[in-house]
PDB file of N, CA and C in Angstrom:
ATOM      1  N   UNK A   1       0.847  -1.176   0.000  1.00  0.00           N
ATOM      2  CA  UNK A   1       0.000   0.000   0.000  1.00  0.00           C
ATOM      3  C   UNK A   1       0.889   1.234   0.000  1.00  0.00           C
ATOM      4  N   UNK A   2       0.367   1.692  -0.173  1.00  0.00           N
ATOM      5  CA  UNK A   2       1.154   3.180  -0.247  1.00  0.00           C
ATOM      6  C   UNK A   2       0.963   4.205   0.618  1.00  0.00           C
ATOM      7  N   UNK A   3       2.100   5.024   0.923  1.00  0.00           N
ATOM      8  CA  UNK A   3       2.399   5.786   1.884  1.00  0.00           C
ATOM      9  C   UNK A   3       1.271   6.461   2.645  1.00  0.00           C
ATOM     10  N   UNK A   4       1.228   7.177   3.987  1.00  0.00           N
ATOM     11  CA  UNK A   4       0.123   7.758   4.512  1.00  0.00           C
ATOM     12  C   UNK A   4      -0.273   9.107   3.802  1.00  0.00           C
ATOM     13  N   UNK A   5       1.191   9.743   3.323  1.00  0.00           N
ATOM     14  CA  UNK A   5       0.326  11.020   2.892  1.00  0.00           C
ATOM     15  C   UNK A   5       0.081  10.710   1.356  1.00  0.00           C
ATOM     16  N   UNK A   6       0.380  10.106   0.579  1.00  0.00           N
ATOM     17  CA  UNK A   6       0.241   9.174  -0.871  1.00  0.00           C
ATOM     18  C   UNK A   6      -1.613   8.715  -0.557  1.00  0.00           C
ATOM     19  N   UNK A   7      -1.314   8.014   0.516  1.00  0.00           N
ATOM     20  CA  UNK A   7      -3.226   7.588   0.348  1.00  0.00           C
ATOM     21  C   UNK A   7      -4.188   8.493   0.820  1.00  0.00           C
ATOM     22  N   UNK A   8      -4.036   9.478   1.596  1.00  0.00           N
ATOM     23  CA  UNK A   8      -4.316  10.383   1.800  1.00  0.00           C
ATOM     24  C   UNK A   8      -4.920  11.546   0.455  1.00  0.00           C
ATOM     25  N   UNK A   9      -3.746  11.754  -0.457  1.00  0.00           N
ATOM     26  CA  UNK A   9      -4.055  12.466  -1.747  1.00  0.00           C
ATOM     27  C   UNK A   9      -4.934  11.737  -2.187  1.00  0.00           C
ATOM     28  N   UNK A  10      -4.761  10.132  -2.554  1.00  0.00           N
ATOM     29  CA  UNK A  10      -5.252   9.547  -3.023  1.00  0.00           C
ATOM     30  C   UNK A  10      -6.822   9.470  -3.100  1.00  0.00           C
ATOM     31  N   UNK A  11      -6.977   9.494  -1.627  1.00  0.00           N
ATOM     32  CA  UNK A  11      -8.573   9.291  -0.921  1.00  0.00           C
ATOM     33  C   UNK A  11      -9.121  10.181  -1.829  1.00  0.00           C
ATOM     34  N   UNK A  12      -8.354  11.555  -1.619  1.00  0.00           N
ATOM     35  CA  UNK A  12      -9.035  12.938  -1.436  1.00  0.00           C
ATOM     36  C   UNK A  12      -9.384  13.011  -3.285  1.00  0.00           C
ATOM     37  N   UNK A  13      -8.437  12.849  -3.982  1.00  0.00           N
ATOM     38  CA  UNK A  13      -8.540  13.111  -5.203  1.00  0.00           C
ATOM     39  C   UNK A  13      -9.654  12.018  -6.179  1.00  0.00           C
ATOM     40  N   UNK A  14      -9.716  10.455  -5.159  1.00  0.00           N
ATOM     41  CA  UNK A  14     -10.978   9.835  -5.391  1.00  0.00           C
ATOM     42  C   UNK A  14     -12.430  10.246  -5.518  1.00  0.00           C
ATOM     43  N   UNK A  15     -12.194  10.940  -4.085  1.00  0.00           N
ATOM     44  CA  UNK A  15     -13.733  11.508  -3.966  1.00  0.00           C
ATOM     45  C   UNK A  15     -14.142  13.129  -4.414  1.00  0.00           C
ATOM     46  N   UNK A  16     -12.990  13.619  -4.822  1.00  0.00           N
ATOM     47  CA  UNK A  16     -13.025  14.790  -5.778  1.00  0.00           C
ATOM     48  C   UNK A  16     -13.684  13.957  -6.967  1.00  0.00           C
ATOM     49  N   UNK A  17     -12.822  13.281  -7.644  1.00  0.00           N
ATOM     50  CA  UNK A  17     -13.774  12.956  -9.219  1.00  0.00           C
ATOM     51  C   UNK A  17     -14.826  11.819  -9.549  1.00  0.00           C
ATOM     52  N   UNK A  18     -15.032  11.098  -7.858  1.00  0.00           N
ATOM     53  CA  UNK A  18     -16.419  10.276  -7.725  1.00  0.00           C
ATOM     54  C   UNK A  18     -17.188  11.029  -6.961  1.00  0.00           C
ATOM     55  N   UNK A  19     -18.335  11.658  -7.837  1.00  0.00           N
ATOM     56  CA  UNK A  19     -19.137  12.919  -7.073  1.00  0.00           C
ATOM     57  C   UNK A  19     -20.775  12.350  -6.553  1.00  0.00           C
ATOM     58  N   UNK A  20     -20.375  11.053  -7.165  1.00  0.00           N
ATOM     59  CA  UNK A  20     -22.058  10.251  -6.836  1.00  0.00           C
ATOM     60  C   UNK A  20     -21.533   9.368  -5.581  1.00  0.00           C
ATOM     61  N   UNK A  21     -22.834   9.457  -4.403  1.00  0.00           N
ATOM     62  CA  UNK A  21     -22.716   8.833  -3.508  1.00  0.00           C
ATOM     63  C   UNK A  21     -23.084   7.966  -3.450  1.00  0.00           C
ATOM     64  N   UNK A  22     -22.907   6.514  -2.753  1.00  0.00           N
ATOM     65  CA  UNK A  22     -22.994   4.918  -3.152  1.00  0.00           C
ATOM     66  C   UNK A  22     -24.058   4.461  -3.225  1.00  0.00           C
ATOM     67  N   UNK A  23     -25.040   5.514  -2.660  1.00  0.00           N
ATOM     68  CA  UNK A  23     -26.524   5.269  -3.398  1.00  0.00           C
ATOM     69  C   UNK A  23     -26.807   5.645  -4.523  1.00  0.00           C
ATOM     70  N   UNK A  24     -26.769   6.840  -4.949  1.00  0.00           N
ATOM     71  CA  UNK A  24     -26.856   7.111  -6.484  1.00  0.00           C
ATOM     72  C   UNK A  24     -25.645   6.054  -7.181  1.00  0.00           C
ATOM     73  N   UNK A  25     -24.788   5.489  -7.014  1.00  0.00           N
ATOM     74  CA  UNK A  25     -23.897   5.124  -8.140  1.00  0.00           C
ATOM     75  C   UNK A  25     -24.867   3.552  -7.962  1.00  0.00           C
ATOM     76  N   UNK A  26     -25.335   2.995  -7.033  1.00  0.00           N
ATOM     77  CA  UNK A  26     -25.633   1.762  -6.963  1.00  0.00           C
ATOM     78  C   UNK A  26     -26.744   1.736  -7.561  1.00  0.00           C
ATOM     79  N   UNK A  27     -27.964   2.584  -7.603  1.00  0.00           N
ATOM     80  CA  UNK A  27     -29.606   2.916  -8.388  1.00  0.00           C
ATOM     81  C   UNK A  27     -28.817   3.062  -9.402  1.00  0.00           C
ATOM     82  N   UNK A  28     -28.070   3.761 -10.235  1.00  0.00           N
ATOM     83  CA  UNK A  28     -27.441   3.811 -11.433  1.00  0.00           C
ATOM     84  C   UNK A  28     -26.817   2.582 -11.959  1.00  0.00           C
ATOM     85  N   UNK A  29     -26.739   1.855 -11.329  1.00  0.00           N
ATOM     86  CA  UNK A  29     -25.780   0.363 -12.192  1.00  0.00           C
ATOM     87  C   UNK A  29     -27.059  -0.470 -12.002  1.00  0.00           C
ATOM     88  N   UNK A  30     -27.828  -0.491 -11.308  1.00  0.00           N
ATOM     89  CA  UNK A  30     -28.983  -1.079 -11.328  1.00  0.00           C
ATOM     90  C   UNK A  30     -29.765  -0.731 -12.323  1.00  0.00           C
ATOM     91  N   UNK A  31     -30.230   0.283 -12.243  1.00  0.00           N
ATOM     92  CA  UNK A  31     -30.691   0.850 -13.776  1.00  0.00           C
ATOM     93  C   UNK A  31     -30.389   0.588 -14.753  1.00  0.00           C
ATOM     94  N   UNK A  32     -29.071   0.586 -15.110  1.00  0.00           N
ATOM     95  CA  UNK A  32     -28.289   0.466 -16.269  1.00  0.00           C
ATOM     96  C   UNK A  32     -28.135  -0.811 -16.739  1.00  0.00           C
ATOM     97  N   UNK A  33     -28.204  -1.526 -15.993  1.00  0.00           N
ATOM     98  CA  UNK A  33     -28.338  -3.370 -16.461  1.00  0.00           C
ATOM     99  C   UNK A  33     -29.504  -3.981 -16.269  1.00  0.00           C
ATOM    100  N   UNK A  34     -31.285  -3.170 -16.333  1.00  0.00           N
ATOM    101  CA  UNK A  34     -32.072  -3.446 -15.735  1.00  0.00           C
ATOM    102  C   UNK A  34     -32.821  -3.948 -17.235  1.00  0.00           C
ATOM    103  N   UNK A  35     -32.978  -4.666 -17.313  1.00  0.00           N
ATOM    104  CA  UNK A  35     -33.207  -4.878 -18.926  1.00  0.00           C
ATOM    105  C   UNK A  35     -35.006  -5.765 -18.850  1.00  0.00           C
ATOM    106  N   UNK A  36     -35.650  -5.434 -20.210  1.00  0.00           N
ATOM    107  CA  UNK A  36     -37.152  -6.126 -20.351  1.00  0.00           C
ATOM    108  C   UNK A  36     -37.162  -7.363 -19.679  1.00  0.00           C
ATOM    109  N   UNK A  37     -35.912  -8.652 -20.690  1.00  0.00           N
ATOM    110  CA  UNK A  37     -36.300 -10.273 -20.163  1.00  0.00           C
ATOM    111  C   UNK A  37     -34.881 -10.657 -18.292  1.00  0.00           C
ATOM    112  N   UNK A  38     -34.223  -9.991 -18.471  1.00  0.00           N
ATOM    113  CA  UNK A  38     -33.102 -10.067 -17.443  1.00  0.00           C
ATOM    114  C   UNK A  38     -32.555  -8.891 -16.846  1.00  0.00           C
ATOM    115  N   UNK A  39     -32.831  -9.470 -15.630  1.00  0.00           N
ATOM    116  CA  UNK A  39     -31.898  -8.243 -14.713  1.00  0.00           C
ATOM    117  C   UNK A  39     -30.475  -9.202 -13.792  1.00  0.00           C
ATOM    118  N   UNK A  40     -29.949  -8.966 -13.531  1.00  0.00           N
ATOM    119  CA  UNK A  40     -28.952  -9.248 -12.601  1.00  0.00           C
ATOM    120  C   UNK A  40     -29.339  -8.885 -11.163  1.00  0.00           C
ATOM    121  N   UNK A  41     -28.507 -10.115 -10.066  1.00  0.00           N
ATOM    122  CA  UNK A  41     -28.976  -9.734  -9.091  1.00  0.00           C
ATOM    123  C   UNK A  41     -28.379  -8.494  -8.356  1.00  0.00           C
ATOM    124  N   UNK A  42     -28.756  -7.462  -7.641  1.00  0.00           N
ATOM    125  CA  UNK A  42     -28.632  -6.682  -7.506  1.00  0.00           C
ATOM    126  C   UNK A  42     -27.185  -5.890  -7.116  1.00  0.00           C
ATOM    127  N   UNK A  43     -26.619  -7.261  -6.160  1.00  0.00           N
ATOM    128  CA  UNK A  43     -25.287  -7.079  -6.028  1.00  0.00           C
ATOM    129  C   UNK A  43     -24.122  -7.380  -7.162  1.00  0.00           C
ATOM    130  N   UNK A  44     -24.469  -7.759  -8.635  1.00  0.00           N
ATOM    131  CA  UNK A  44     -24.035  -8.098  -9.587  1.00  0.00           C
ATOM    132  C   UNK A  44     -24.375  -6.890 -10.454  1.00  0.00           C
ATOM    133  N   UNK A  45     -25.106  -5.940 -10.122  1.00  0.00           N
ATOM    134  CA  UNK A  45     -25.385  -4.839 -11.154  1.00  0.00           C
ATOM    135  C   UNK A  45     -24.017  -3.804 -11.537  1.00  0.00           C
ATOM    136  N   UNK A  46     -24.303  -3.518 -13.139  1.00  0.00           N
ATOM    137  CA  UNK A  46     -23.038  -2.860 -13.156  1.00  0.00           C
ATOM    138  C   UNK A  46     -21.862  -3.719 -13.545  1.00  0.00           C
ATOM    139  N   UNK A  47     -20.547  -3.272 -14.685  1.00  0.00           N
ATOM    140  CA  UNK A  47     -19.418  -3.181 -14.792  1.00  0.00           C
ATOM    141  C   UNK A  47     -18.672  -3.456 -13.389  1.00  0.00           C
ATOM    142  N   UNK A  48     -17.507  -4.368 -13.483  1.00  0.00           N
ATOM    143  CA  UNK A  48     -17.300  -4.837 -12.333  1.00  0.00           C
ATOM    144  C   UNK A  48     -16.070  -3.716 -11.753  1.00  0.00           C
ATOM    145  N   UNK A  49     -15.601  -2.743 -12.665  1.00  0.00           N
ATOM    146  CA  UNK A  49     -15.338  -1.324 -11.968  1.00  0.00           C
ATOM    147  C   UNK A  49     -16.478  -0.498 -11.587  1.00  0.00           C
ATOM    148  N   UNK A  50     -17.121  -0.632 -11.971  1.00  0.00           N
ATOM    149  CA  UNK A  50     -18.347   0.282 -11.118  1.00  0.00           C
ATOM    150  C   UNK A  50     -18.689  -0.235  -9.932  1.00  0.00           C
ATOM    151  N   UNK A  51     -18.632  -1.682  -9.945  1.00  0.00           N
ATOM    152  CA  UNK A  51     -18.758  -2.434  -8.339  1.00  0.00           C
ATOM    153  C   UNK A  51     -17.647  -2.576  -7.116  1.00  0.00           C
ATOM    154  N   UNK A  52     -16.768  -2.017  -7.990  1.00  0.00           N
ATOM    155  CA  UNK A  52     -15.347  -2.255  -7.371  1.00  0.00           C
ATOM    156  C   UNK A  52     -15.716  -0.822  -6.700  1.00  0.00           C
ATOM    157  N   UNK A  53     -15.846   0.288  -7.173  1.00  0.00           N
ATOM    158  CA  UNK A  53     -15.591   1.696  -7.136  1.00  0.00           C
ATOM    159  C   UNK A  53     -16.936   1.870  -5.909  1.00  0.00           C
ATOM    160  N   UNK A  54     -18.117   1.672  -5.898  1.00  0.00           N
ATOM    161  CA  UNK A  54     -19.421   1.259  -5.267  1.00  0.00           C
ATOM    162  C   UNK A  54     -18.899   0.369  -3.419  1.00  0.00           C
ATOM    163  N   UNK A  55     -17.910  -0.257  -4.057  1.00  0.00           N
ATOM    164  CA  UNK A  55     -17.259  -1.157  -2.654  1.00  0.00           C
ATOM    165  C   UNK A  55     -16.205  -0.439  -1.647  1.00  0.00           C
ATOM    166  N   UNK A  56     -15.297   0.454  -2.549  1.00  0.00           N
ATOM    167  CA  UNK A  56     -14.522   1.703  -1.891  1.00  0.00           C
ATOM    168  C   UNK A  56     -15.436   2.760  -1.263  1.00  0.00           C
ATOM    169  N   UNK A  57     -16.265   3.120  -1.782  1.00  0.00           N
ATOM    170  CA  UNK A  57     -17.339   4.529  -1.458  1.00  0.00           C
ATOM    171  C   UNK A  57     -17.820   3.559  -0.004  1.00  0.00           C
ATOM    172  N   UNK A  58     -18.144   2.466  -0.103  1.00  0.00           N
ATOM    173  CA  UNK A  58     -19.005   1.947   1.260  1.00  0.00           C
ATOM    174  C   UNK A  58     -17.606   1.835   2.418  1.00  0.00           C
ATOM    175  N   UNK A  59     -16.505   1.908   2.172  1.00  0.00           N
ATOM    176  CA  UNK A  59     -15.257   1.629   3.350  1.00  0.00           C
ATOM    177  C   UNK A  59     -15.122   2.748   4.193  1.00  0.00           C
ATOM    178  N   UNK A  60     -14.210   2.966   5.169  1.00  0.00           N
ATOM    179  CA  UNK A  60     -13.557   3.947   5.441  1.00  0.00           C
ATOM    180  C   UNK A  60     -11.778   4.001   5.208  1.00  0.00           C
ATOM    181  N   UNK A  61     -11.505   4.886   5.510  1.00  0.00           N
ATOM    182  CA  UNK A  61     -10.006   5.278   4.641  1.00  0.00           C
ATOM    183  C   UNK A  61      -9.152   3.741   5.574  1.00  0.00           C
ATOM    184  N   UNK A  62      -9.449   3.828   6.173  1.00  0.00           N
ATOM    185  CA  UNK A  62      -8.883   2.604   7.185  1.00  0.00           C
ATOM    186  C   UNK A  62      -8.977   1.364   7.211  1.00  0.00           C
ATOM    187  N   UNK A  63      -9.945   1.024   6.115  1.00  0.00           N
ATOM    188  CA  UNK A  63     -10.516  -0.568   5.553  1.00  0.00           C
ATOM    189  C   UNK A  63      -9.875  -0.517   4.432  1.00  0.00           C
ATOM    190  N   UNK A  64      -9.118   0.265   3.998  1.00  0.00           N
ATOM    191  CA  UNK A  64      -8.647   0.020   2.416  1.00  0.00           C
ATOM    192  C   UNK A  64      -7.708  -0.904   2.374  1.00  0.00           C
ATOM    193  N   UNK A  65      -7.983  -1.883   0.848  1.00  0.00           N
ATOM    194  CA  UNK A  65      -6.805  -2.849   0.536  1.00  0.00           C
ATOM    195  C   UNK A  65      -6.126  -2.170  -0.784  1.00  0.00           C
ATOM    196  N   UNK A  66      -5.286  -3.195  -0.658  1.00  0.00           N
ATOM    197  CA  UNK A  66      -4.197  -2.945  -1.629  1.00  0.00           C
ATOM    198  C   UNK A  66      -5.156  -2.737  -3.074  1.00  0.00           C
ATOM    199  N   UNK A  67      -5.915  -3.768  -3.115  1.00  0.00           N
ATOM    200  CA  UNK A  67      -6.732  -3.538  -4.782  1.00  0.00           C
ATOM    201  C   UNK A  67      -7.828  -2.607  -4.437  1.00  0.00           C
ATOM    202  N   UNK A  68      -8.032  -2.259  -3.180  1.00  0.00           N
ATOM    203  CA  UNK A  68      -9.087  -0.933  -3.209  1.00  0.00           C
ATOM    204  C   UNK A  68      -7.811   0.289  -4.114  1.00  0.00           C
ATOM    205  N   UNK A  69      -7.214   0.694  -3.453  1.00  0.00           N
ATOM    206  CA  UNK A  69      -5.642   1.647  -3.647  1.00  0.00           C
ATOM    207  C   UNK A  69      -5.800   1.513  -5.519  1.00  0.00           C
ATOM    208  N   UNK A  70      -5.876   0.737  -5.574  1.00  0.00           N
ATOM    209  CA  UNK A  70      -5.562   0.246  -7.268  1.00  0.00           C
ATOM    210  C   UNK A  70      -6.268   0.767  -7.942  1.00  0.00           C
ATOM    211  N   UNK A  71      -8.168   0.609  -7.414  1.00  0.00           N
ATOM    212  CA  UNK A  71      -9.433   0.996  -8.264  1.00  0.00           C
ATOM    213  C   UNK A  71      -8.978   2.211  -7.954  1.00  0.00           C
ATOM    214  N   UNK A  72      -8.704   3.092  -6.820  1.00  0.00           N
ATOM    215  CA  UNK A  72      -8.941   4.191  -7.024  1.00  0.00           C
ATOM    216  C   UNK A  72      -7.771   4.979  -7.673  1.00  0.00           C
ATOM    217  N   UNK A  73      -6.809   4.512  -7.778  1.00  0.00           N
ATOM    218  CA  UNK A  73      -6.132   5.227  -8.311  1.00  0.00           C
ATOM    219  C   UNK A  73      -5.996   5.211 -10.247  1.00  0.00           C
ATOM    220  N   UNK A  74      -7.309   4.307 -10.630  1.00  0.00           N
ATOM    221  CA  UNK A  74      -7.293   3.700 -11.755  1.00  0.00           C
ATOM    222  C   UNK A  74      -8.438   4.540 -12.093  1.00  0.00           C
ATOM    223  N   UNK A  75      -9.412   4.881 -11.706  1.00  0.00           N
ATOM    224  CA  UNK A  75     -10.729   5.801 -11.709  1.00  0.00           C
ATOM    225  C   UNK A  75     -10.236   6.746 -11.354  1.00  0.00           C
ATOM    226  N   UNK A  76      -9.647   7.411 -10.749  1.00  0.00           N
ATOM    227  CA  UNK A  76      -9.018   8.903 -10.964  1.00  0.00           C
ATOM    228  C   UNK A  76      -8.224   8.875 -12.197  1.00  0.00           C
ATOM    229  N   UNK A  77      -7.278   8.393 -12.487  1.00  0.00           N
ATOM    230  CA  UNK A  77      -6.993   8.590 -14.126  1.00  0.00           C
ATOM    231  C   UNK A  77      -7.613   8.590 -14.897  1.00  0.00           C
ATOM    232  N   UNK A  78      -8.985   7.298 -15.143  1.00  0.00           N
ATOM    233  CA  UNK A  78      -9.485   7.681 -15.653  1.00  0.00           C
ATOM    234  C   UNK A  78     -10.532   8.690 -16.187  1.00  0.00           C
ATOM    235  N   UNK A  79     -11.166   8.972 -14.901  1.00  0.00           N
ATOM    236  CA  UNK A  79     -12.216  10.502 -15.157  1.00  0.00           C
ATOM    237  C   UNK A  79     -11.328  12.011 -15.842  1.00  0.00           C
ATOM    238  N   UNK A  80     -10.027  12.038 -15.110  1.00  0.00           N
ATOM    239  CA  UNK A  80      -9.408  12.933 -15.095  1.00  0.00           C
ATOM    240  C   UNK A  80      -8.910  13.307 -16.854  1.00  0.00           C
ATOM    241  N   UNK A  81      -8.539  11.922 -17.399  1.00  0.00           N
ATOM    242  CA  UNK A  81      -7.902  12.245 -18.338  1.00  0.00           C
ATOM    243  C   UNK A  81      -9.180  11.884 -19.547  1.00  0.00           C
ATOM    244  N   UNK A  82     -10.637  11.550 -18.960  1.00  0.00           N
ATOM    245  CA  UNK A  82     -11.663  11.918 -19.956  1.00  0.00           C
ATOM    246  C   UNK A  82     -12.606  13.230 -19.794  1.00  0.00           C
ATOM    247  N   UNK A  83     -12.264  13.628 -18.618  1.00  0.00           N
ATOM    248  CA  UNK A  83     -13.161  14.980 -18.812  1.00  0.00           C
ATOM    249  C   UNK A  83     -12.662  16.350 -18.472  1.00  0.00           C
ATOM    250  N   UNK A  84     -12.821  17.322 -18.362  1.00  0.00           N
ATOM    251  CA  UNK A  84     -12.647  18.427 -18.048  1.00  0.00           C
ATOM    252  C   UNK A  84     -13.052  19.171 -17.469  1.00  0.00           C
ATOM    253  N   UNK A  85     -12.806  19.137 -15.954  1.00  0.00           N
ATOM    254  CA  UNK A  85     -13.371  18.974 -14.440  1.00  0.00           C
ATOM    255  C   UNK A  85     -14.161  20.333 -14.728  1.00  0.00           C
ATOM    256  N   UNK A  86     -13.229  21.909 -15.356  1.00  0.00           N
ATOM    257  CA  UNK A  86     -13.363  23.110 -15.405  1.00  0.00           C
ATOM    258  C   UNK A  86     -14.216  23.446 -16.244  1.00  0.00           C
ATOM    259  N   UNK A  87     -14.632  22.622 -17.079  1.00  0.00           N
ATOM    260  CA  UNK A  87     -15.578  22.830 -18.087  1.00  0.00           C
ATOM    261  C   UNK A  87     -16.753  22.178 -18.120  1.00  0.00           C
ATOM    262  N   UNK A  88     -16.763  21.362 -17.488  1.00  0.00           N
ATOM    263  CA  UNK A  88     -18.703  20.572 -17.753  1.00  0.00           C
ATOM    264  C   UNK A  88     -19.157  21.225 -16.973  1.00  0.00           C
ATOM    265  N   UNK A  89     -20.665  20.825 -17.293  1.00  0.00           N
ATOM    266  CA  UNK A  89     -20.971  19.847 -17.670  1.00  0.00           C
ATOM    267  C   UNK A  89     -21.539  19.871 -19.488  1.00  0.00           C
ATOM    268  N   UNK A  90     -21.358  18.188 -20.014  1.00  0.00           N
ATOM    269  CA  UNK A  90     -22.092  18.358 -21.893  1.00  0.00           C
ATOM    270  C   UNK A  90     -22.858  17.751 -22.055  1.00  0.00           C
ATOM    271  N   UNK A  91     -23.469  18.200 -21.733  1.00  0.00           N
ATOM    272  CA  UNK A  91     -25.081  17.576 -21.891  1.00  0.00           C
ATOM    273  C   UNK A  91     -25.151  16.695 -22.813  1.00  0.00           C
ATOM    274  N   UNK A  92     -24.508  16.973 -24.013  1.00  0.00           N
ATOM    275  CA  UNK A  92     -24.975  16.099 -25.671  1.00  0.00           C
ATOM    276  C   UNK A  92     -24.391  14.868 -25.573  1.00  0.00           C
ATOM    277  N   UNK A  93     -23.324  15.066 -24.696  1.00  0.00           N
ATOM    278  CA  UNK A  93     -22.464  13.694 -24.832  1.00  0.00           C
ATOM    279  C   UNK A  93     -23.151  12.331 -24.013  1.00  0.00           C
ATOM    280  N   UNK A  94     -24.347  12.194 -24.166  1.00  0.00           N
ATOM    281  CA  UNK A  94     -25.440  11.189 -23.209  1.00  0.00           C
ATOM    282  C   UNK A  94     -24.307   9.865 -23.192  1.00  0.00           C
ATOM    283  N   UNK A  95     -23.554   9.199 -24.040  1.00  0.00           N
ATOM    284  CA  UNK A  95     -23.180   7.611 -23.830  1.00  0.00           C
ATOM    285  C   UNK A  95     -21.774   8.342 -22.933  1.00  0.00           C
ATOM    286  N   UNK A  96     -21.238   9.174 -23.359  1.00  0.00           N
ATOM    287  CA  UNK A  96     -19.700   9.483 -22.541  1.00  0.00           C
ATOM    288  C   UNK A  96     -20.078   9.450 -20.841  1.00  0.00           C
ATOM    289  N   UNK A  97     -21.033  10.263 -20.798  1.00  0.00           N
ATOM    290  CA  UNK A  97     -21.806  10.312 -19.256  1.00  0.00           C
ATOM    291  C   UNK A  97     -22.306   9.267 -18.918  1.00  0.00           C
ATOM    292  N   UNK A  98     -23.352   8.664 -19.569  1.00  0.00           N
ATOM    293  CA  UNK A  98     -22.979   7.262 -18.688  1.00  0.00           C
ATOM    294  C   UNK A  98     -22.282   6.106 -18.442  1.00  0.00           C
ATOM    295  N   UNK A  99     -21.111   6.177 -19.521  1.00  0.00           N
ATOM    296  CA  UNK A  99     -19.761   5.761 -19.111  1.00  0.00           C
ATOM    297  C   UNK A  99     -19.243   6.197 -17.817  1.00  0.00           C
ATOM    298  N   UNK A 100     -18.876   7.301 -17.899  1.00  0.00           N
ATOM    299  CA  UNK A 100     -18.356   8.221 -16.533  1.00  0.00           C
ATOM    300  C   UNK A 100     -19.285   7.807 -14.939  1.00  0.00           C
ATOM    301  N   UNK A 101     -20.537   8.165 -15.212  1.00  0.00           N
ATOM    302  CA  UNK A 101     -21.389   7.251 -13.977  1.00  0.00           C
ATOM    303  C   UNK A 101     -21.272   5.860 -13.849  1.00  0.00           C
ATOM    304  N   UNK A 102     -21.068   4.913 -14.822  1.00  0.00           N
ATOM    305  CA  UNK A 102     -20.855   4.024 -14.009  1.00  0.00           C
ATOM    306  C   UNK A 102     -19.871   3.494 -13.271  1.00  0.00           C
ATOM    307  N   UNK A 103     -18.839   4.614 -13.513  1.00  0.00           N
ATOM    308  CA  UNK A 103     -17.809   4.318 -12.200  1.00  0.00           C
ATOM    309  C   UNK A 103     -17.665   5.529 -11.480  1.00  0.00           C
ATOM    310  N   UNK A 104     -19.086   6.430 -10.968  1.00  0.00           N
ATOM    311  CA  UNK A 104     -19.171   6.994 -10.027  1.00  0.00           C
ATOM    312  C   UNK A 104     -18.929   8.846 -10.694  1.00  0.00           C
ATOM    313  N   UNK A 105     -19.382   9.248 -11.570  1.00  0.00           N
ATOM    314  CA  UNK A 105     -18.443  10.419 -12.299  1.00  0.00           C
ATOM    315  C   UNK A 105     -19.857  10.612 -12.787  1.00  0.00           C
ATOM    316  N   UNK A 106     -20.364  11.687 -12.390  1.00  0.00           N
ATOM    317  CA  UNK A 106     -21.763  12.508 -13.052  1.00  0.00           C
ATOM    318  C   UNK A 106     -21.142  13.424 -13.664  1.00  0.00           C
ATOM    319  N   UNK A 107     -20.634  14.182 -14.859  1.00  0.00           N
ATOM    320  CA  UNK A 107     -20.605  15.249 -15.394  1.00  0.00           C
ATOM    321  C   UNK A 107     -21.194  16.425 -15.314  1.00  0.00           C
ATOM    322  N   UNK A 108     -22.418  16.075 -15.183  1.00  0.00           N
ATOM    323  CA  UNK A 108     -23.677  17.089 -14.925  1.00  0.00           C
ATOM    324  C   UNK A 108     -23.974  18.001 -13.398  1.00  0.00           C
ATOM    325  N   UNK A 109     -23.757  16.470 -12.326  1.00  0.00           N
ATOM    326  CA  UNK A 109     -23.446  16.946 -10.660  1.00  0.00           C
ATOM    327  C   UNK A 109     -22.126  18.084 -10.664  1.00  0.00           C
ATOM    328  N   UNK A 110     -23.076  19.359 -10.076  1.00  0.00           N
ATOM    329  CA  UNK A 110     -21.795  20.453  -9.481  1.00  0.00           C
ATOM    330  C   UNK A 110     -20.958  19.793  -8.298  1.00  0.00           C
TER     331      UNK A 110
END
């Protein structure tokens, strides 16, 4: 794991660019795989980074594992280097956004 003030940034810069809280991200992966003939069971809803990311939001900084450390530092790259924190929200871009939500990243949320 990585250093105290390393996970520390880490935490902080997680929950800077995961702006949905583990209820909204969890109704959202539920939603999103909620289909006419099949749904998944509920704890199976969602991309298994969105469940990963859904499993960090429920910890505290003090329950973290080594592959928690990993998702988050893997979902901060990724939001970071797809959106442009200073500039959204884009409305038009409907599939990019719910890409971004399902690992916790509303575009639209101030």
């Amino acid at each position: 794991m990585t250093d105290s003030a390393g996970l520390d940034a880490l935490w902080e810069d997680f929950h800077h660019v995961v702006n949905m809280t583990s209820q909204e991200l969890d109704a959202w992966l539920r939603t999103r795989d909620a289909g006419e003939r099949t749904e998944p069971l509920p704890d199976q809803a969602g991309p298994p980074l969105g469940q990963q990311v859904l499993a960090v939001l429920r910890k505290r900084r003090t329950d973290l594992t080594d592959e928690d450390v990993r998702v988050m530092a893997k979902v901060v790259e990724m939001v970071s280097g797809q959106t442009d924190l200073a500039n959204e929200p884009e409305p038009a871009r409907t599939s990019r956004r719910h890409a971004l939500m399902s690992i916790g990243h509303d575009p639209l949320k101030p």
